[in-house]
N, C-alpha and C. Protein backbone atom coordinates (compact mmCIF):
# COMPACT_ATOMS: atom_id res chain seq x y z
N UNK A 1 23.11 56.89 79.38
CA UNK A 1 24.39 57.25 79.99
C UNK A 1 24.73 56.28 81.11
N UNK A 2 24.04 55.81 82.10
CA UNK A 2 23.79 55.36 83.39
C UNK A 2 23.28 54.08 83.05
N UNK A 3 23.43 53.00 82.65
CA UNK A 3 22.41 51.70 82.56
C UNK A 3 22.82 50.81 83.61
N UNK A 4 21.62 50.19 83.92
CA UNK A 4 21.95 48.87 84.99
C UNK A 4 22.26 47.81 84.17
N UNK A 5 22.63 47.31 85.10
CA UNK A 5 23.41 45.56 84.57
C UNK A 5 21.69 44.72 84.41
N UNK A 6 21.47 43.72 83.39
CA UNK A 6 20.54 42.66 83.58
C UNK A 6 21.20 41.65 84.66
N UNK A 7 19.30 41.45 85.00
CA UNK A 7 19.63 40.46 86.30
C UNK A 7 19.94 41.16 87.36
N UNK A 8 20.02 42.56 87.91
CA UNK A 8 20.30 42.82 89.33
C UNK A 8 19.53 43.22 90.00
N UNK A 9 19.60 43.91 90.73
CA UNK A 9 18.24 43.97 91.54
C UNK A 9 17.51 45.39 91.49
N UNK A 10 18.10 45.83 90.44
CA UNK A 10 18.50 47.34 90.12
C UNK A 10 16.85 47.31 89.01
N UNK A 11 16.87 46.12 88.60
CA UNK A 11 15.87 45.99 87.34
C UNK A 11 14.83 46.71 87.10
N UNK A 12 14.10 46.50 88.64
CA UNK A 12 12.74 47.36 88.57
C UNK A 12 12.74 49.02 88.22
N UNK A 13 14.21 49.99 87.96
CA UNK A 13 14.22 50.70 87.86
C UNK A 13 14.25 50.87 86.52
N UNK A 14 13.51 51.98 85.49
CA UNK A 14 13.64 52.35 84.44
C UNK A 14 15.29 52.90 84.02
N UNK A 15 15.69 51.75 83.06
CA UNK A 15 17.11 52.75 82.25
C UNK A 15 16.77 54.22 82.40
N UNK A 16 16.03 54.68 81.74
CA UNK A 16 15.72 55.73 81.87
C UNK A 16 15.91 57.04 82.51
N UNK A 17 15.27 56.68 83.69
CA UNK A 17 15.35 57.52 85.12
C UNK A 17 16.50 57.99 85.46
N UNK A 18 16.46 59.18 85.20
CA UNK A 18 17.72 60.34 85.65
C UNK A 18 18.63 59.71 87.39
N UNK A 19 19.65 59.57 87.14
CA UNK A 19 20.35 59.82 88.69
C UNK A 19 20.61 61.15 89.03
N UNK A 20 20.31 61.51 89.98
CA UNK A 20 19.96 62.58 90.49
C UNK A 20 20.78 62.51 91.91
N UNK A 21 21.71 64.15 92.28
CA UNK A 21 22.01 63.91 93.84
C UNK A 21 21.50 64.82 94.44
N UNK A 22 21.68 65.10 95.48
CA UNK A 22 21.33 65.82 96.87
C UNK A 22 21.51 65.56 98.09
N UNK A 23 21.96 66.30 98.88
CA UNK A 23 22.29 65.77 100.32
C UNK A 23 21.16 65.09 100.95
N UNK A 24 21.98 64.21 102.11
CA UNK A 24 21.92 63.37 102.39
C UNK A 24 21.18 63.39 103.69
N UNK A 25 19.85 62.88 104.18
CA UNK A 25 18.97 63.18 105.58
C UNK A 25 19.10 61.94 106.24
N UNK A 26 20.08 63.19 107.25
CA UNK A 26 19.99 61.98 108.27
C UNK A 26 18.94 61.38 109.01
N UNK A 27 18.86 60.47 109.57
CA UNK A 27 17.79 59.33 109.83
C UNK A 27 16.91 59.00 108.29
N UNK A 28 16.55 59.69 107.77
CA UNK A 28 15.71 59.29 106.76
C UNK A 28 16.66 58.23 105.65
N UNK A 29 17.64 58.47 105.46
CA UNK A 29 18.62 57.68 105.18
C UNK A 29 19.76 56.68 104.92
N UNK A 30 19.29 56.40 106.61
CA UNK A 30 20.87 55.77 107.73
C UNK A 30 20.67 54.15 106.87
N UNK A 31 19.14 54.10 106.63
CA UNK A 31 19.37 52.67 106.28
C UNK A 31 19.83 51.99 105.05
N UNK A 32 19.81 53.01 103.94
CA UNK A 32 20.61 52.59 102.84
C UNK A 32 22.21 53.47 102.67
N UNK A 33 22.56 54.29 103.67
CA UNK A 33 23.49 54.66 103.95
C UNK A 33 24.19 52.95 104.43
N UNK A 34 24.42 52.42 105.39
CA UNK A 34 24.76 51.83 105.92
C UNK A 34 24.50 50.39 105.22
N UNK A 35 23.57 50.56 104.66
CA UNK A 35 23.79 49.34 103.12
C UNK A 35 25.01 49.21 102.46
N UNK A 36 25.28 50.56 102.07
CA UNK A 36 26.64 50.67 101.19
C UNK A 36 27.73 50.40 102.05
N UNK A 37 27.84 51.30 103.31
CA UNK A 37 28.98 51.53 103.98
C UNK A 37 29.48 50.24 104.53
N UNK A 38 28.39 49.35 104.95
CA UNK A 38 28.95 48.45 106.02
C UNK A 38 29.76 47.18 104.89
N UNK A 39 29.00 46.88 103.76
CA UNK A 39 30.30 45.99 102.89
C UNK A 39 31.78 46.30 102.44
N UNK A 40 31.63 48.05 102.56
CA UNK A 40 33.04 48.40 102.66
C UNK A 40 33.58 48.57 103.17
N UNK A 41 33.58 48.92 104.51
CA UNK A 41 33.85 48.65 105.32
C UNK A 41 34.74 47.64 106.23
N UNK A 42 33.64 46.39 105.90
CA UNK A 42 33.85 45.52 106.59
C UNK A 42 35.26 44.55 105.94
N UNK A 43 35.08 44.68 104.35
CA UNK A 43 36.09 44.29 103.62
C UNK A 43 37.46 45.15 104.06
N UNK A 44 37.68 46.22 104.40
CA UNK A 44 38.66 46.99 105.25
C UNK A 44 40.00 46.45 103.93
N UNK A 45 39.55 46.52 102.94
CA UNK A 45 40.24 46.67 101.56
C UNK A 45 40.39 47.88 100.97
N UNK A 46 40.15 49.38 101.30
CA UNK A 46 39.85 50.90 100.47
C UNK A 46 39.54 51.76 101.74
N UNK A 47 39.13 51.32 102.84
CA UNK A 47 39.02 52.51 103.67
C UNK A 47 39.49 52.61 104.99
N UNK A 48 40.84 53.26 105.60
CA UNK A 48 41.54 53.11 106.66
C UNK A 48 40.54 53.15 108.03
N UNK A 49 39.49 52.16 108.07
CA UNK A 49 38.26 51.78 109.02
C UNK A 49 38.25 50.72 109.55
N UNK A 50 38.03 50.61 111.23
CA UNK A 50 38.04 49.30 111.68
C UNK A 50 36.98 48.81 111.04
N UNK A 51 37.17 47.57 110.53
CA UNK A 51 36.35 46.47 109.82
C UNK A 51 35.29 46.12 110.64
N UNK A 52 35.35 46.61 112.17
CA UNK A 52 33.84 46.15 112.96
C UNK A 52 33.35 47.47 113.17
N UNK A 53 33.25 48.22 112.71
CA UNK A 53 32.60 49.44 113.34
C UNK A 53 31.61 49.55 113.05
N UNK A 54 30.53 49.44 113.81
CA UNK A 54 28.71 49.62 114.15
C UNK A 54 28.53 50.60 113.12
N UNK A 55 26.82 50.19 113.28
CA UNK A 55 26.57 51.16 112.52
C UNK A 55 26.29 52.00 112.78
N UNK A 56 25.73 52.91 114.36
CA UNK A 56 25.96 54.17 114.50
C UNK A 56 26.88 54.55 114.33
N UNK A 57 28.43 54.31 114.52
CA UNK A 57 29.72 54.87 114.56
C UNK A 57 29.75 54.98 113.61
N UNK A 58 29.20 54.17 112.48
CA UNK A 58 30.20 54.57 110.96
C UNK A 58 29.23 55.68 110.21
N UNK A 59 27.81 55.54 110.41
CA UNK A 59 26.90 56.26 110.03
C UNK A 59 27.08 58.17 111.01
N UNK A 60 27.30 58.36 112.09
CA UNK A 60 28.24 59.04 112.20
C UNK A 60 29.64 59.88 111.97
N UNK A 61 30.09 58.85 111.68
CA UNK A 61 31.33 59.27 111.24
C UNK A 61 31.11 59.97 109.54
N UNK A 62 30.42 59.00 108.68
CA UNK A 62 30.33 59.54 107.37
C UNK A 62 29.59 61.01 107.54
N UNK A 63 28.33 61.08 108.36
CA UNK A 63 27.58 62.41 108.22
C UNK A 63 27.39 63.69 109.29
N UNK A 64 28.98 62.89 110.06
CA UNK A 64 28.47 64.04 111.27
C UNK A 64 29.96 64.76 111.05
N UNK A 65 30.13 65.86 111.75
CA UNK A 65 31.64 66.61 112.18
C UNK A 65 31.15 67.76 111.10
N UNK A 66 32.20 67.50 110.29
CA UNK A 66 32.29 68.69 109.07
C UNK A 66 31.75 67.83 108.09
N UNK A 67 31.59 66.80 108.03
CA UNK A 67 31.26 65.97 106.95
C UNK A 67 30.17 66.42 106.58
N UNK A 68 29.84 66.55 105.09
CA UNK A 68 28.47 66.94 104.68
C UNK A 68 28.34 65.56 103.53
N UNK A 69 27.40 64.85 104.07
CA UNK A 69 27.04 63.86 103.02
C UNK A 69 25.88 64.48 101.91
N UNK A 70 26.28 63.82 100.87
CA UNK A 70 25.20 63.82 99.68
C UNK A 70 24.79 62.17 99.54
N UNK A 71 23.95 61.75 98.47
CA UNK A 71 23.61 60.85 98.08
C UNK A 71 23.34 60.54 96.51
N UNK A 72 23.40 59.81 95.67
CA UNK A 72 23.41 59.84 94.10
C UNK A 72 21.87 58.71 94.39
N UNK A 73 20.74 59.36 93.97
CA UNK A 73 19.49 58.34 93.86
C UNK A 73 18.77 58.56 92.44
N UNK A 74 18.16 57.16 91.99
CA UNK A 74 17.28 57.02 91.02
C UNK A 74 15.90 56.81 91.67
N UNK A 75 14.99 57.64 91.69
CA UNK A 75 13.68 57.21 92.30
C UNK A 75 14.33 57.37 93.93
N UNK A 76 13.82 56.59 94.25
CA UNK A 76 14.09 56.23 95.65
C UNK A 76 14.63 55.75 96.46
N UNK A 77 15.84 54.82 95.63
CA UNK A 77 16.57 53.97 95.30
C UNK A 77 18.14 54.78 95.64
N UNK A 78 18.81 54.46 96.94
CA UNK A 78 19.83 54.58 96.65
C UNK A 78 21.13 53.99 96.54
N UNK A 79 21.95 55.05 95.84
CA UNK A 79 23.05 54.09 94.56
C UNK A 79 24.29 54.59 95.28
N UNK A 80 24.81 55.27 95.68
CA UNK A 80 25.86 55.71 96.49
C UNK A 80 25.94 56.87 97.36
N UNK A 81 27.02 57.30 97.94
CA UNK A 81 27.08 58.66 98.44
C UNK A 81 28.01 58.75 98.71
N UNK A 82 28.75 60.48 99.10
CA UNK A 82 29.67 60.98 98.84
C UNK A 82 29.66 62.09 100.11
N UNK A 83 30.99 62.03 100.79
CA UNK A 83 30.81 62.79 101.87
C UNK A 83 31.78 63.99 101.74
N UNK A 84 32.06 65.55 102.10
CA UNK A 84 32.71 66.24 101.53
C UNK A 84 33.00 67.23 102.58
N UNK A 85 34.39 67.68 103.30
CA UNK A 85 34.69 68.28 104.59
C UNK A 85 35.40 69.29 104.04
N UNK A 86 36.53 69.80 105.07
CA UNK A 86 37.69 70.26 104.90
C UNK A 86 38.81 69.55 105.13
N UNK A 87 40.16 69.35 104.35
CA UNK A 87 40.69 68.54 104.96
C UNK A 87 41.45 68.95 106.08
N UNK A 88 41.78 69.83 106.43
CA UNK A 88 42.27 70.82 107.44
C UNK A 88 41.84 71.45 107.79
N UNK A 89 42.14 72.26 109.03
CA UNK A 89 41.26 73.18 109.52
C UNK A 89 42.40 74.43 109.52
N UNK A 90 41.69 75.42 109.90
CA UNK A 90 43.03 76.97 109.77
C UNK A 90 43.55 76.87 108.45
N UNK A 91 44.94 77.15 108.45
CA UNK A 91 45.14 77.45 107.27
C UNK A 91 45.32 76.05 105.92
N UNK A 92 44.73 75.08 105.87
CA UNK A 92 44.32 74.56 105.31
C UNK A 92 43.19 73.98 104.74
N UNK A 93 42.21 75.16 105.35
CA UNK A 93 40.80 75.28 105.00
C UNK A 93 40.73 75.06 103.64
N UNK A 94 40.88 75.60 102.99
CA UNK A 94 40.60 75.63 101.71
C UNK A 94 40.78 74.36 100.51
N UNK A 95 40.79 73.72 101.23
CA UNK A 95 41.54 72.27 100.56
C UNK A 95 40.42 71.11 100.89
N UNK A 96 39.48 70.77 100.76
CA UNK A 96 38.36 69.81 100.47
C UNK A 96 39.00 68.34 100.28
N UNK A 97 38.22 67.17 101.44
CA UNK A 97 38.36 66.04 101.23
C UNK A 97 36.95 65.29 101.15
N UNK A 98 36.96 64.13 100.49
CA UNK A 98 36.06 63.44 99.98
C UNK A 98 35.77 62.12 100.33
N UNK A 99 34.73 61.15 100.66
CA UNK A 99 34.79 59.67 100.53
C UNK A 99 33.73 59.45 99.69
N UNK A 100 33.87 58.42 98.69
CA UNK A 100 33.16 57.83 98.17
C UNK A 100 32.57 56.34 98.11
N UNK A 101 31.58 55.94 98.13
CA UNK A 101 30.55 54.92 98.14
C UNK A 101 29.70 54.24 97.20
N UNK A 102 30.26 53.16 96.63
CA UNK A 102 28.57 53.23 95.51
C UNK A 102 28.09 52.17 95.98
N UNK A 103 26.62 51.49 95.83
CA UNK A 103 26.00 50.29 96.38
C UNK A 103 26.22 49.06 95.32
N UNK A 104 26.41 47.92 96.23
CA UNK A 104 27.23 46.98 95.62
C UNK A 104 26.92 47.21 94.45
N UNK A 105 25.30 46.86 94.19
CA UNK A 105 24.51 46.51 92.93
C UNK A 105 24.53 47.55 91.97
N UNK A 106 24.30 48.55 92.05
CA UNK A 106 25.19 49.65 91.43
C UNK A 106 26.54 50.03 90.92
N UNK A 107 27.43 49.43 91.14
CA UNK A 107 29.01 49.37 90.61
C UNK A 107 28.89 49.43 88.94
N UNK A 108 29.82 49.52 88.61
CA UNK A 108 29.86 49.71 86.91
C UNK A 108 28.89 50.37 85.96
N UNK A 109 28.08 51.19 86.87
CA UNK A 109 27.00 51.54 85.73
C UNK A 109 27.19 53.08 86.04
N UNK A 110 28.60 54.23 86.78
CA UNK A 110 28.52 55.52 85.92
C UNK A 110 28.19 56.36 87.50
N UNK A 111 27.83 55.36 88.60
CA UNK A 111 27.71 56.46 89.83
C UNK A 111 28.05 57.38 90.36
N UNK A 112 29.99 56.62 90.55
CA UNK A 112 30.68 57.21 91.13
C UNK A 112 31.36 58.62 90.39
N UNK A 113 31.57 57.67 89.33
CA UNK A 113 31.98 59.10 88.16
C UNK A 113 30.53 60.50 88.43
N UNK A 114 29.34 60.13 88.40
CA UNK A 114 28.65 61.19 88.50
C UNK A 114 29.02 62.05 90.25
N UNK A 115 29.17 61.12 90.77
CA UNK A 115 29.00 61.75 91.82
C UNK A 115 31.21 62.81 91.99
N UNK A 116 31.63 62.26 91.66
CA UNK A 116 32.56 62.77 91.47
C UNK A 116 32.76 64.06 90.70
N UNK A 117 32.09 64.00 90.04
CA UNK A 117 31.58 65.52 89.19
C UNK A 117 30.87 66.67 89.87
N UNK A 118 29.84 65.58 90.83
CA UNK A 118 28.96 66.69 91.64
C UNK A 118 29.87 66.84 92.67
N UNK A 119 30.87 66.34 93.32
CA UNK A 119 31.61 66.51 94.62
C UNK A 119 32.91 68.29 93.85
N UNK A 120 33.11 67.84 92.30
CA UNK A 120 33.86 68.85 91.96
C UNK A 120 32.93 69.94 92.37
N UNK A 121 31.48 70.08 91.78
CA UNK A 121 31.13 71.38 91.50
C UNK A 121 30.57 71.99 92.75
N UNK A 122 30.74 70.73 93.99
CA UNK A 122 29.94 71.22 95.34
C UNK A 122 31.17 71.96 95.74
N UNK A 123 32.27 71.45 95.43
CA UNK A 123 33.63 71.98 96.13
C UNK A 123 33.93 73.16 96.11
N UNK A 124 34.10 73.57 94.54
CA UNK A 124 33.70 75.08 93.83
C UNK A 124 33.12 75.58 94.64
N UNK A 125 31.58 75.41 94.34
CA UNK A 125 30.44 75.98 95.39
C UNK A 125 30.90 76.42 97.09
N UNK A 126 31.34 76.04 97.47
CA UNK A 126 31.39 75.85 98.90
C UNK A 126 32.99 76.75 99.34
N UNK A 127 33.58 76.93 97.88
CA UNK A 127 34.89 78.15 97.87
C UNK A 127 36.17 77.48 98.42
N UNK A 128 35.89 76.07 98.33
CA UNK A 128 37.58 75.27 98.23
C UNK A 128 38.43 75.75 97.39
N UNK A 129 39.36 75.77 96.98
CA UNK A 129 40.04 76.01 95.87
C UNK A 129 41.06 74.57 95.38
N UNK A 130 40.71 73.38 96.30
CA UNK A 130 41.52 72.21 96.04
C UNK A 130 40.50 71.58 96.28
N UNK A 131 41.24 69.78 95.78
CA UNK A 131 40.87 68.74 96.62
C UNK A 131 41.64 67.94 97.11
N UNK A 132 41.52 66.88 97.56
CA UNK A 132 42.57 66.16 98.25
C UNK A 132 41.92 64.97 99.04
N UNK A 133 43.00 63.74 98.95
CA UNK A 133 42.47 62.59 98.82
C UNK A 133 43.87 61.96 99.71
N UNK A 134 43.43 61.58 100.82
CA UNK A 134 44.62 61.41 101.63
C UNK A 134 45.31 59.77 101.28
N UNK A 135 44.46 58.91 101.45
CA UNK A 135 44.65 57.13 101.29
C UNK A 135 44.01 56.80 100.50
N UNK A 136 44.85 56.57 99.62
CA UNK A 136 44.26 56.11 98.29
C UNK A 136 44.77 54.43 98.19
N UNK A 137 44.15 53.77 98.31
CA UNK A 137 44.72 52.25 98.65
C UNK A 137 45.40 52.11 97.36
N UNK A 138 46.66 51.88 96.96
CA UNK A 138 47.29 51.81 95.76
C UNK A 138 46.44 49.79 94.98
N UNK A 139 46.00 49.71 95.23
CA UNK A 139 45.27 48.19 94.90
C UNK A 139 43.76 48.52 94.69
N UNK A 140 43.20 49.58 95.02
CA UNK A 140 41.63 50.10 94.58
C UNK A 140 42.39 50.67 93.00
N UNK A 141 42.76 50.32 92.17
CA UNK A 141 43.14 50.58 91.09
C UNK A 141 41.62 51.39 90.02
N UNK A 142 40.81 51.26 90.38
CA UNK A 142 39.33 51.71 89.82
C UNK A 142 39.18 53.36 90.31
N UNK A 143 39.35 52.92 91.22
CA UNK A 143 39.64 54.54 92.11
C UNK A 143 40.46 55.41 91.47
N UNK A 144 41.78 54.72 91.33
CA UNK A 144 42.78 55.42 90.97
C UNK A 144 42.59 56.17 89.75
N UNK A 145 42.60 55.33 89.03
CA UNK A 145 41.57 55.67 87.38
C UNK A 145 40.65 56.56 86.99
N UNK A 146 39.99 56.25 88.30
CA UNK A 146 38.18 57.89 88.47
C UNK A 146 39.05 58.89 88.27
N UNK A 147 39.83 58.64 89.48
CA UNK A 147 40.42 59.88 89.94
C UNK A 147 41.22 60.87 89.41
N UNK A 148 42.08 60.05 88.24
CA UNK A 148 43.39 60.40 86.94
C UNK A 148 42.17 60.93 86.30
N UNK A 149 41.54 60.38 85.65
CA UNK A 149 40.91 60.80 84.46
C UNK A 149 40.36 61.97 84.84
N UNK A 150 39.55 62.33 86.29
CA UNK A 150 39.18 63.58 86.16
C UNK A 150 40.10 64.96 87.19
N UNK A 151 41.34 64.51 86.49
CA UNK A 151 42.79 65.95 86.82
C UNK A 151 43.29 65.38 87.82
N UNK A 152 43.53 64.49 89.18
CA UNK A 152 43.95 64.40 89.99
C UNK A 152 45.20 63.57 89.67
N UNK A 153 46.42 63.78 90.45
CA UNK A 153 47.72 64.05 90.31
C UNK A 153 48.12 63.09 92.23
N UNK A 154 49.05 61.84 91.45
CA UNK A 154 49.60 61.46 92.38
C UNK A 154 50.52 62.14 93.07
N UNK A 155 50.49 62.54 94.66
CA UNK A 155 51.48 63.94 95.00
C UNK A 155 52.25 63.09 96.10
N UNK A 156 52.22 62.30 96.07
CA UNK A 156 52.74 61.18 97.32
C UNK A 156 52.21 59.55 97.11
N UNK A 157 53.44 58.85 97.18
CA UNK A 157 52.98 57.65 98.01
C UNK A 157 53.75 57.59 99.14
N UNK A 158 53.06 56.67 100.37
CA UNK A 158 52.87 56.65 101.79
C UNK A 158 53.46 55.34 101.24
N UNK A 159 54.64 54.81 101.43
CA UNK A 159 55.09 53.17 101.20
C UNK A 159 54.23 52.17 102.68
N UNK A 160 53.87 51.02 102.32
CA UNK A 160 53.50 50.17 102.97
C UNK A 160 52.28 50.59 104.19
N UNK A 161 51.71 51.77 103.87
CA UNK A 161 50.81 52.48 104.81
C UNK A 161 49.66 52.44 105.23
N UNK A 162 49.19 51.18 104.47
CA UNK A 162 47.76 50.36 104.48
C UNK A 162 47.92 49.03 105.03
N UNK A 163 47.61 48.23 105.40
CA UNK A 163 47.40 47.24 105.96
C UNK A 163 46.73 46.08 105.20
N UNK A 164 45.99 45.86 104.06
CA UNK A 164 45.42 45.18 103.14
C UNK A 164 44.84 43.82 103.84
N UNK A 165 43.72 43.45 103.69
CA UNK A 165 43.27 42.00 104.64
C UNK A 165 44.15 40.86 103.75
N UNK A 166 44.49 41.41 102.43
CA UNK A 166 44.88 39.80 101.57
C UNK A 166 46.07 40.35 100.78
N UNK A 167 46.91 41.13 100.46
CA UNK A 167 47.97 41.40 100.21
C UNK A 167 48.85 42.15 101.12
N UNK A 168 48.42 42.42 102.60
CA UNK A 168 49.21 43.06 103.50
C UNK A 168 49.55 44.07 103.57
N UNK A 169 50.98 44.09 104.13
CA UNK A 169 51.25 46.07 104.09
C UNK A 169 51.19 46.50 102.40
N UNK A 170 50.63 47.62 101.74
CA UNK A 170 50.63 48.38 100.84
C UNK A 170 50.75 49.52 100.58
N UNK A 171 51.06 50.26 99.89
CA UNK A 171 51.56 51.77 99.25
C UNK A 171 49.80 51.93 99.75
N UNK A 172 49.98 53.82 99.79
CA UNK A 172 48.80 54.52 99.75
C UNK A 172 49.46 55.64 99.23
N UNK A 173 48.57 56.40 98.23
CA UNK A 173 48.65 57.31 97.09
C UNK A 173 47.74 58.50 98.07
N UNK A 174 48.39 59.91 98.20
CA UNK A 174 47.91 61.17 98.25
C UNK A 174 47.60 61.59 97.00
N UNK A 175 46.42 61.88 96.75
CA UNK A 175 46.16 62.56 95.34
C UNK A 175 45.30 63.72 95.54
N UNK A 176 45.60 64.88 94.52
CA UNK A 176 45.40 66.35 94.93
C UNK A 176 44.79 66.49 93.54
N UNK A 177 44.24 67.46 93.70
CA UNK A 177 44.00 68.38 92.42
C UNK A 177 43.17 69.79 92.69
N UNK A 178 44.01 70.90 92.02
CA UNK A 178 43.53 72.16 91.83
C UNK A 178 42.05 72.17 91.35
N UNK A 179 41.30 73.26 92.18
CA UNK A 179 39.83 73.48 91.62
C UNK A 179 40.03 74.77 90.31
């Protein structure tokens, strides 16, 4: 279901080996947390984040507040993670927001989609009855795609509401979907 690419660095891991998630421990973690986070970051291409932000701040920011991080690992090895709040508070409790992460070397081989599945059924779990996806960089076109394919519904674009390092101001997409 899940295969690595030949040649990455991914190799030493058995095709095989189940990806598996579970939340996410802090300190025990921060350092392949911040593996993933800080190239995306820093590219400040997909996530409305200052492009210098340390790594306590960002490692914070992903796992502290309401944020409840998970992690998608093979072995020991981790491949992304997925952080999951409220997007409102009071009467918009019920409405669940999400960020997602996969590690470079990991891309194309099935992460994010898994973890997107587990973010549905944590959502359920946890008695959201939505989700919701505030900035959707209309140019993360991969995203966009995860996101269609599994029910989510463009409910807004934000014209010119991103900032882009190499195509500039850009559309950002609100995307929702009923649990």
């Amino acid at each position: 279901m899940l295969a690595f690419r030949p040649g990455s660095e991914n190799d030493h891991m058995p095709q095989s080996a189940p990806l598996k998630l579970r939340p996410a421990q802090i300190g025990a973690d921060d350092d392949a947390l911040w593996a993933m986070l800080q190239p995306v970051f820093r590219a400040g291409d997909t996530y409305a984040m200052d492009p210098d932000i340390d790594r306590d701040a960002a490692l914070a920011w992903w796992q502290g507040g309401a944020h409840r991080a998970h992690v998608a690992h093979r072995g020991a090895e981790l491949l992304g993670s997925y952080y999951i709040c409220p997007n409102q508070q009071g009467g918009g409790a019920h409405v669940c927001n999400c960020g997602f992460v996969t590690a470079p070397a990991a891309q194309g081989q099935g992460v994010a989609r898994a973890m997107v599945s587990d973010a549905l059924r944590e959502a359920r779990a946890q008695g959201y009855l939505a989700m919701q996806f505030n900035c959707v960089v209309s140019t993360n076109t991969r995203a966009v795609a995860l996101w269609q394919t599994n029910g989510f519904e463009i409910v807004g674009r934000l014209p010119e509401a991103f900032r882009h390092p190499q195509a500039g101001f850009i559309d950002a997409f609100v995307m929702y979907r009923k649990l």
